[in-house]
N, C-alpha and C. Protein backbone atom coordinates (compact mmCIF):
# COMPACT_ATOMS: atom_id res chain seq x y z
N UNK A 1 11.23 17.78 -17.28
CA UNK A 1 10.82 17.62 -15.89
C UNK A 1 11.57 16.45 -15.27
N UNK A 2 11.79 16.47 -13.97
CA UNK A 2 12.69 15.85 -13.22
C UNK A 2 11.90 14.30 -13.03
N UNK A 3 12.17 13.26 -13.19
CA UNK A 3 11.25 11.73 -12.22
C UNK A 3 11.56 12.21 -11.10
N UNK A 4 10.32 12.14 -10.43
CA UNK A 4 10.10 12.09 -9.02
C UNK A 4 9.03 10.79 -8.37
N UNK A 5 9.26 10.48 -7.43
CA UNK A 5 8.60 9.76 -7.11
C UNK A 5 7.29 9.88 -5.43
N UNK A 6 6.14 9.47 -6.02
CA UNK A 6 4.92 10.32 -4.90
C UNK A 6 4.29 8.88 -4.68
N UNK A 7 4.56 9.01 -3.03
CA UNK A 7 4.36 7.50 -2.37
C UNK A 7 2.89 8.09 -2.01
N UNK A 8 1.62 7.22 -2.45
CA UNK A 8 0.63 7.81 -1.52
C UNK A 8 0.34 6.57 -0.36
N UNK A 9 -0.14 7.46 0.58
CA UNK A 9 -0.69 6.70 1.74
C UNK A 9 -1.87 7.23 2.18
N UNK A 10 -2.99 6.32 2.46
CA UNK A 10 -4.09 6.71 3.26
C UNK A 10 -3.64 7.00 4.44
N UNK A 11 -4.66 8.02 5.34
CA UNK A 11 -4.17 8.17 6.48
C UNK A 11 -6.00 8.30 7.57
N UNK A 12 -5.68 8.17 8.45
CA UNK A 12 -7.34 8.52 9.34
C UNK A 12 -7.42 9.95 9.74
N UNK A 13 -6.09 10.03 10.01
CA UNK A 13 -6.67 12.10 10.56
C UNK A 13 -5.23 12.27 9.43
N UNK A 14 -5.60 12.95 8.93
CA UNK A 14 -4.79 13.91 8.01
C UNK A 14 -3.99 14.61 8.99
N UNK A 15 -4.17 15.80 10.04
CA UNK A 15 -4.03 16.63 10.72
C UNK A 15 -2.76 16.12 11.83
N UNK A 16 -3.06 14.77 11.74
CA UNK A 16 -1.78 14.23 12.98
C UNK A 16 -1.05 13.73 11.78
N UNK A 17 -1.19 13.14 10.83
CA UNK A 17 -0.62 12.27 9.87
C UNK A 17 0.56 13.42 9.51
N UNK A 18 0.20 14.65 9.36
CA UNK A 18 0.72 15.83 9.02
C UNK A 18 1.57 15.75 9.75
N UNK A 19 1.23 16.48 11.10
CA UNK A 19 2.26 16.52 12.19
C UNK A 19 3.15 15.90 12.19
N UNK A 20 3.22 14.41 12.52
CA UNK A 20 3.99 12.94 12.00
C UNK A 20 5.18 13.59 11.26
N UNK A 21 5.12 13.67 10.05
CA UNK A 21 5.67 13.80 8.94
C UNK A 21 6.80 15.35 8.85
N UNK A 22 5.90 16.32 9.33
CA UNK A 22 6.65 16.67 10.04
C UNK A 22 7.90 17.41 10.58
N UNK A 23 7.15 16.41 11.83
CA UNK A 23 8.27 16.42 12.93
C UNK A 23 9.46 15.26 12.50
N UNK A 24 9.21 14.56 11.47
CA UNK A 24 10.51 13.34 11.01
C UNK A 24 10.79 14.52 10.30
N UNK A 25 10.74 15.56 9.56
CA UNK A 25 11.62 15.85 9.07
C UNK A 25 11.34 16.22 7.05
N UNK A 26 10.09 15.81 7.04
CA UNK A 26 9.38 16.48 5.82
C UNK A 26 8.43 17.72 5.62
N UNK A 27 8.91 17.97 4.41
CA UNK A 27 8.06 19.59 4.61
C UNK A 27 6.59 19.69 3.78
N UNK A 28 5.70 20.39 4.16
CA UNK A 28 5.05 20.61 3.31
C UNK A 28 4.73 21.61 1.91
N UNK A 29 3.91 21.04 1.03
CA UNK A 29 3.72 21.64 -0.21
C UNK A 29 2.60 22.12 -0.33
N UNK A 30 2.41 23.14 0.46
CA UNK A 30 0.69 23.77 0.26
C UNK A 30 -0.04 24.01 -1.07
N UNK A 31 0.72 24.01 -2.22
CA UNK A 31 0.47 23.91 -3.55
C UNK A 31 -0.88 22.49 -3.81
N UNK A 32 -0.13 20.90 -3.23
CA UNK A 32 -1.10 20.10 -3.60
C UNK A 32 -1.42 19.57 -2.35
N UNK A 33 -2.01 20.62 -1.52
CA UNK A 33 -2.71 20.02 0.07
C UNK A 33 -3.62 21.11 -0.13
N UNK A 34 -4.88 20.18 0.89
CA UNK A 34 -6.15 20.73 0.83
C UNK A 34 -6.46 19.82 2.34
N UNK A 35 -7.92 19.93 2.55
CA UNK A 35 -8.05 19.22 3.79
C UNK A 35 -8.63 17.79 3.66
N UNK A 36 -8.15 17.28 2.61
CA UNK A 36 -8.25 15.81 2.11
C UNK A 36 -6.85 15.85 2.06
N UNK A 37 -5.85 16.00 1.52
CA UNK A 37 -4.78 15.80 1.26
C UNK A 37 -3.72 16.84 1.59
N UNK A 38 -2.67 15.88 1.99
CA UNK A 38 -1.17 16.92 2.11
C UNK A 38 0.16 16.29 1.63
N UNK A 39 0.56 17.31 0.83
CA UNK A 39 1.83 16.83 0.00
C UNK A 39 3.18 16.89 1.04
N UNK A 40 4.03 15.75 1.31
CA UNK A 40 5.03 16.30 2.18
C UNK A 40 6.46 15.68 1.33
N UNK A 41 7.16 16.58 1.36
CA UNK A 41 8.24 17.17 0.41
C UNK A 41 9.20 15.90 1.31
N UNK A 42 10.26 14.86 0.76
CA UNK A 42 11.39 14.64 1.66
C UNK A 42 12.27 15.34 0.96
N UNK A 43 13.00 15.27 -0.28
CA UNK A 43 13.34 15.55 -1.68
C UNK A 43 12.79 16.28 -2.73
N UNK A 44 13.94 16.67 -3.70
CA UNK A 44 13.22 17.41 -4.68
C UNK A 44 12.71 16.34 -5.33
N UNK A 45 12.92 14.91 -5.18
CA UNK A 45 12.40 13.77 -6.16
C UNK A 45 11.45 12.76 -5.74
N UNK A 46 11.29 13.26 -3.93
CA UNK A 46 10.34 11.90 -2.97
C UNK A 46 9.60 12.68 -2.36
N UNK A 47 8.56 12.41 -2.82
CA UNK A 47 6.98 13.44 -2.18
C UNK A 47 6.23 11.81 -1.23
N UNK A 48 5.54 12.33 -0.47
CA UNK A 48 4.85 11.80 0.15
C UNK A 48 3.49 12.16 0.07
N UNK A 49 2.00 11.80 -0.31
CA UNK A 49 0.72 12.47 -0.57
C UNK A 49 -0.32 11.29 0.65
N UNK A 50 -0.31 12.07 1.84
CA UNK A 50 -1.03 11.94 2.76
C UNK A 50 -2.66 12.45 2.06
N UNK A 51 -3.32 10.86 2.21
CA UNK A 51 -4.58 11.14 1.19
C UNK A 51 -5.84 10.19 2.53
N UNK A 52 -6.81 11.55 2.56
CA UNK A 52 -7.68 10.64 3.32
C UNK A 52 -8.66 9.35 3.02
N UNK A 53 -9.24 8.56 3.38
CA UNK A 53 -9.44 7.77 2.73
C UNK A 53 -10.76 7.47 1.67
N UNK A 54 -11.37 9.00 2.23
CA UNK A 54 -12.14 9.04 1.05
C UNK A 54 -11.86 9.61 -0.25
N UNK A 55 -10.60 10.41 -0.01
CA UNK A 55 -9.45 11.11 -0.58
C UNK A 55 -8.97 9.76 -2.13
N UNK A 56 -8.50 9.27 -1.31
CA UNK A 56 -8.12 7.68 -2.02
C UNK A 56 -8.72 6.67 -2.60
N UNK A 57 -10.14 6.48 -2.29
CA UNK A 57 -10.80 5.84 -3.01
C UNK A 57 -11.73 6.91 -4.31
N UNK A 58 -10.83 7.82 -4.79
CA UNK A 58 -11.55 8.33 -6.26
C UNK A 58 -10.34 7.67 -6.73
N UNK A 59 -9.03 6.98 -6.93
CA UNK A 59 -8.05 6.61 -7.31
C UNK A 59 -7.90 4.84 -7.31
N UNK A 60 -8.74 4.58 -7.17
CA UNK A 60 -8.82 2.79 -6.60
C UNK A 60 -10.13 2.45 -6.99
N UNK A 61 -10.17 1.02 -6.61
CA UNK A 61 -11.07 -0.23 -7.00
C UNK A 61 -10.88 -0.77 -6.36
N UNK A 62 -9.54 -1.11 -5.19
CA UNK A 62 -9.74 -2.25 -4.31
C UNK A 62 -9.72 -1.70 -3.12
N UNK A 63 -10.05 -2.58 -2.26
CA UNK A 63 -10.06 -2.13 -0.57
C UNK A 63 -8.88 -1.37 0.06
N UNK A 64 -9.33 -0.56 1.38
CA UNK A 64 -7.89 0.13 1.64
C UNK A 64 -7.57 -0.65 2.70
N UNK A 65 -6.12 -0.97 2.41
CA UNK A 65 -5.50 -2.02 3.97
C UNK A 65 -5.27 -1.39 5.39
N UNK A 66 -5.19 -2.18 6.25
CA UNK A 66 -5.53 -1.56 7.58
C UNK A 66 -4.04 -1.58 8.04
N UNK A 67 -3.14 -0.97 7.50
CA UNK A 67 -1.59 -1.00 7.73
C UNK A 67 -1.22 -1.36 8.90
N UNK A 68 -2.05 -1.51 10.23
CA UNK A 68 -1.93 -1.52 11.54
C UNK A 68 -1.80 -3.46 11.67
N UNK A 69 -2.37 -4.24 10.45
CA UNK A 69 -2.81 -5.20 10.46
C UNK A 69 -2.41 -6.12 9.31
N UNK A 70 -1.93 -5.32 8.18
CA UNK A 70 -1.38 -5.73 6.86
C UNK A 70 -0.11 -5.09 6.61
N UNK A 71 0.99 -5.05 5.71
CA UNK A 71 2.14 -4.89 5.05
C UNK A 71 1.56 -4.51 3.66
N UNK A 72 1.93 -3.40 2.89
CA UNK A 72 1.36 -3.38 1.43
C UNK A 72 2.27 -2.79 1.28
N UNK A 73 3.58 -2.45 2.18
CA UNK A 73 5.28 -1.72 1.79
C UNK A 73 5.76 -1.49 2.52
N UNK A 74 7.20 -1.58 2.05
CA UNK A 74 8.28 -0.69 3.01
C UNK A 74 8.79 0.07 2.52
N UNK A 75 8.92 1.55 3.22
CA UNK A 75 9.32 2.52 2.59
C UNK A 75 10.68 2.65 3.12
N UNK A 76 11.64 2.38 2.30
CA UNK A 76 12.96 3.19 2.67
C UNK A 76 13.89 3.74 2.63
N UNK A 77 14.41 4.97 3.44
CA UNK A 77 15.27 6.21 3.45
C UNK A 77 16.42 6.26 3.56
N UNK A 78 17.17 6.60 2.60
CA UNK A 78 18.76 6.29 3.11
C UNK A 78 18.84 8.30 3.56
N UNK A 79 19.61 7.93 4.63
CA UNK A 79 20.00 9.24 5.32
C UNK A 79 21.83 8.93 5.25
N UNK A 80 22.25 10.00 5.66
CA UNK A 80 23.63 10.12 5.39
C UNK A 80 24.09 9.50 7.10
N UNK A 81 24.01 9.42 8.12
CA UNK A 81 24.88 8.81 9.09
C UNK A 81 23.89 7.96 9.93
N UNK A 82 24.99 7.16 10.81
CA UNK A 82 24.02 6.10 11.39
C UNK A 82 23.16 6.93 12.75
N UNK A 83 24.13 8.39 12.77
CA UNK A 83 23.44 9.20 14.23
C UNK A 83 22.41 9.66 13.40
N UNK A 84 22.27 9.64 11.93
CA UNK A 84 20.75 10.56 11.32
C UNK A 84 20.00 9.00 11.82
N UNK A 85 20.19 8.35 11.44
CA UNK A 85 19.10 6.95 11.36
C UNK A 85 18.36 6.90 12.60
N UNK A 86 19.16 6.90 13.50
CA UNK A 86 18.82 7.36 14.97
C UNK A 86 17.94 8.18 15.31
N UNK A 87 18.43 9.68 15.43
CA UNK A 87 17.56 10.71 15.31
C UNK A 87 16.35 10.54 14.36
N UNK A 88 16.00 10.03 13.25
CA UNK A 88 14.91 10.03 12.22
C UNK A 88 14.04 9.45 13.22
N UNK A 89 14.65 7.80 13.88
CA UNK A 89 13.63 6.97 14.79
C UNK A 89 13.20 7.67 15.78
N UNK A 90 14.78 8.40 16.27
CA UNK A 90 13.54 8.68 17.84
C UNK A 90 12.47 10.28 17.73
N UNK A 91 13.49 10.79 16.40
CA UNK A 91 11.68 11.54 15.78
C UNK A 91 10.27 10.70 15.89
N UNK A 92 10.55 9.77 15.63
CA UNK A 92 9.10 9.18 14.74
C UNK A 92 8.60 8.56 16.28
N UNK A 93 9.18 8.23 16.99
CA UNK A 93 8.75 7.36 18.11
C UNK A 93 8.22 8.23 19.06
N UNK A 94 8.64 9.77 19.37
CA UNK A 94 8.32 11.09 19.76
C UNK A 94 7.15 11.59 19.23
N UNK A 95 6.79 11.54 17.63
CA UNK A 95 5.63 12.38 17.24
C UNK A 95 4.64 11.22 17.12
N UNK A 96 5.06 9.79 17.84
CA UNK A 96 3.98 8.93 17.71
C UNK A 96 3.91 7.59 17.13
N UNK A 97 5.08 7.56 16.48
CA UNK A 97 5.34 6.53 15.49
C UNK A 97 5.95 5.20 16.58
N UNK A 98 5.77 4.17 15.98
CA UNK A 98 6.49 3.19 16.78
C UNK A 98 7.62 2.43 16.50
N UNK A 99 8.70 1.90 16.88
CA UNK A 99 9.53 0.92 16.40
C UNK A 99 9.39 -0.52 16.49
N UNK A 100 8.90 -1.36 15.10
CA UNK A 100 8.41 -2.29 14.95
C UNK A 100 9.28 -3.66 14.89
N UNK A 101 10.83 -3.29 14.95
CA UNK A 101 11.73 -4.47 14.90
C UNK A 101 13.16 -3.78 15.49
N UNK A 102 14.06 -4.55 15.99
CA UNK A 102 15.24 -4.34 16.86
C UNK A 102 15.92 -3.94 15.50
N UNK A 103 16.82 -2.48 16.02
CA UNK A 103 18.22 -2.17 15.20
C UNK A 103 18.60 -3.24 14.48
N UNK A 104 19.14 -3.38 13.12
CA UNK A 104 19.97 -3.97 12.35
C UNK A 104 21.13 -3.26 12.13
N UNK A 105 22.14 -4.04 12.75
CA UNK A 105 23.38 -3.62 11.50
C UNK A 105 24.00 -4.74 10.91
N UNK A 106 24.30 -4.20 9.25
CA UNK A 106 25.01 -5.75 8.54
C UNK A 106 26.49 -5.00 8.10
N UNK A 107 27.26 -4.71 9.19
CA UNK A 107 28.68 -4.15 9.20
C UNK A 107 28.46 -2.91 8.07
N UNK A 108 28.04 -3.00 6.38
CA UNK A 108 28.05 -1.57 5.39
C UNK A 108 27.17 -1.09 5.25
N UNK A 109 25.98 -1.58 6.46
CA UNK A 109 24.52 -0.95 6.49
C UNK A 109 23.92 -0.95 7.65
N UNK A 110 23.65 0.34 8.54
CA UNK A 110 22.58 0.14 9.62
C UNK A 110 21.25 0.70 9.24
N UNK A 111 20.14 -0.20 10.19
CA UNK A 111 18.54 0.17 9.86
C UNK A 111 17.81 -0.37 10.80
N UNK A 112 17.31 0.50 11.21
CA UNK A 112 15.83 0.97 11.79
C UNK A 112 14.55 0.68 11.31
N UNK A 113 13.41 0.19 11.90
CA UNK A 113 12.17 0.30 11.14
C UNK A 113 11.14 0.90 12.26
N UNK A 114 10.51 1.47 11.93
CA UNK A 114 9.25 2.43 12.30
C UNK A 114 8.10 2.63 11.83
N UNK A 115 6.93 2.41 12.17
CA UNK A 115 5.79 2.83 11.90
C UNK A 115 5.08 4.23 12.08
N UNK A 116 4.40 4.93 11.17
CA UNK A 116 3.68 5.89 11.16
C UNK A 116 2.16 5.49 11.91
N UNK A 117 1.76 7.05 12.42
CA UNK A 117 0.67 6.32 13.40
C UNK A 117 -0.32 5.20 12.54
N UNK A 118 -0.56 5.54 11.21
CA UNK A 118 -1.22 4.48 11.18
C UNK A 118 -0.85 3.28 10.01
N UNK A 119 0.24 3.20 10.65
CA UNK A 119 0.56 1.69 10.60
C UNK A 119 1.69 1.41 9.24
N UNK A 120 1.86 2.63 8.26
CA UNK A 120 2.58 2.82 7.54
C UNK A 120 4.17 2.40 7.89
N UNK A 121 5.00 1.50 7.12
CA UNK A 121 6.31 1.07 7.60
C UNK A 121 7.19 1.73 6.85
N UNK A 122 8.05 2.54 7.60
CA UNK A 122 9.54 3.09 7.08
C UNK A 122 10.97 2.63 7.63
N UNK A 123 11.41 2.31 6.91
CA UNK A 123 12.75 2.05 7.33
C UNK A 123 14.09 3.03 6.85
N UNK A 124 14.71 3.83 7.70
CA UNK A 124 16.08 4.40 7.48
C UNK A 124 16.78 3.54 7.73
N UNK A 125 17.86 4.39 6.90
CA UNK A 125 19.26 3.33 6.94
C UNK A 125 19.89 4.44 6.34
N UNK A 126 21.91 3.87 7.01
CA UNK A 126 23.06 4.04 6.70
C UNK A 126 23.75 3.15 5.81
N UNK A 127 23.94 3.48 4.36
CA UNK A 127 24.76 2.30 3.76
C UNK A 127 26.53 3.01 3.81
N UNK A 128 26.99 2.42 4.26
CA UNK A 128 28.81 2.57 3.55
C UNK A 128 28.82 1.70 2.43
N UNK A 129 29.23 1.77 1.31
CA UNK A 129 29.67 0.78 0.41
C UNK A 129 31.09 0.75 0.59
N UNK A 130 32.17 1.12 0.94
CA UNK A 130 33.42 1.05 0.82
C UNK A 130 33.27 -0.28 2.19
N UNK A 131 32.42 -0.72 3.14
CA UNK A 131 32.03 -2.06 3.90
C UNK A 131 31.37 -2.89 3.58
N UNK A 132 31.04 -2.43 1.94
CA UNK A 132 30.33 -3.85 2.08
C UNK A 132 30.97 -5.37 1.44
N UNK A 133 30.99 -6.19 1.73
CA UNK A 133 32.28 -7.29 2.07
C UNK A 133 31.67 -8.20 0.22
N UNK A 134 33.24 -8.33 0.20
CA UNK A 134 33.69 -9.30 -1.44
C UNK A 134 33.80 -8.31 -2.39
């Protein structure tokens, strides 16, 4: 079996959290979604498990953070051009999401950061390595 990796996130409405996800550009896996949870595909190796939050606390012991208010990650996407990085944002800023810090570029890398409606942080990016300097 392949490593894959399954980011979970609490979410408050599943149903928009869905939508969200999406409209950026992930698919769903009706296999491990139910109406507590939805699996959203980016990769054959990066799942995303939109888990409600009562969903999430059979999996925990500690409190769930109010992402709107705390940092507990950054999630981030390398896409292939700096016009995908673009397009990914003004997906996310369209189905709701917000942009939480000004464009970066460091000449062999541009990036974006965005929030999911609730409060979840992603960042795309463009790396060139044939720019990146020394």
């Amino acid at each position: 079996m392949a490593k894959q990796v399954f980011i979970n996130l609490p979410v408050s409405d599943l149903k928009r959290s869905r939508e969200f996800y999406e409209a950026i550009g992930f698919t769903n896996n009706p296999q491990f979604s139910d109406d507590t949870a939805a699996c959203m595909v980016w990769s054959d190796f990066i799942l995303v498990m939109l888990l409600t939050h009562e969903k999430l606390k059979q999996f925990i012991s500690k409190e769930i953070i109010d992402a709107k208010m705390n940092v507990g990650a950054i999630n981030a996407l390398s896409l292939e051009s700096r016009d995908a990085v673009n397009a990914f944002t003004e997906k996310a800023i369209k189905a709701g999401g917000r942009e939480y810090a000004e464009p970066k570029d460091y000449g062999f890398m541009q990036q974006r950061s965005v929030e999911d409606p609730d409060g979840h942080n992603w960042e795309p990016f463009f790396m060139d390595l044939s720019k990146f300097p020394g």
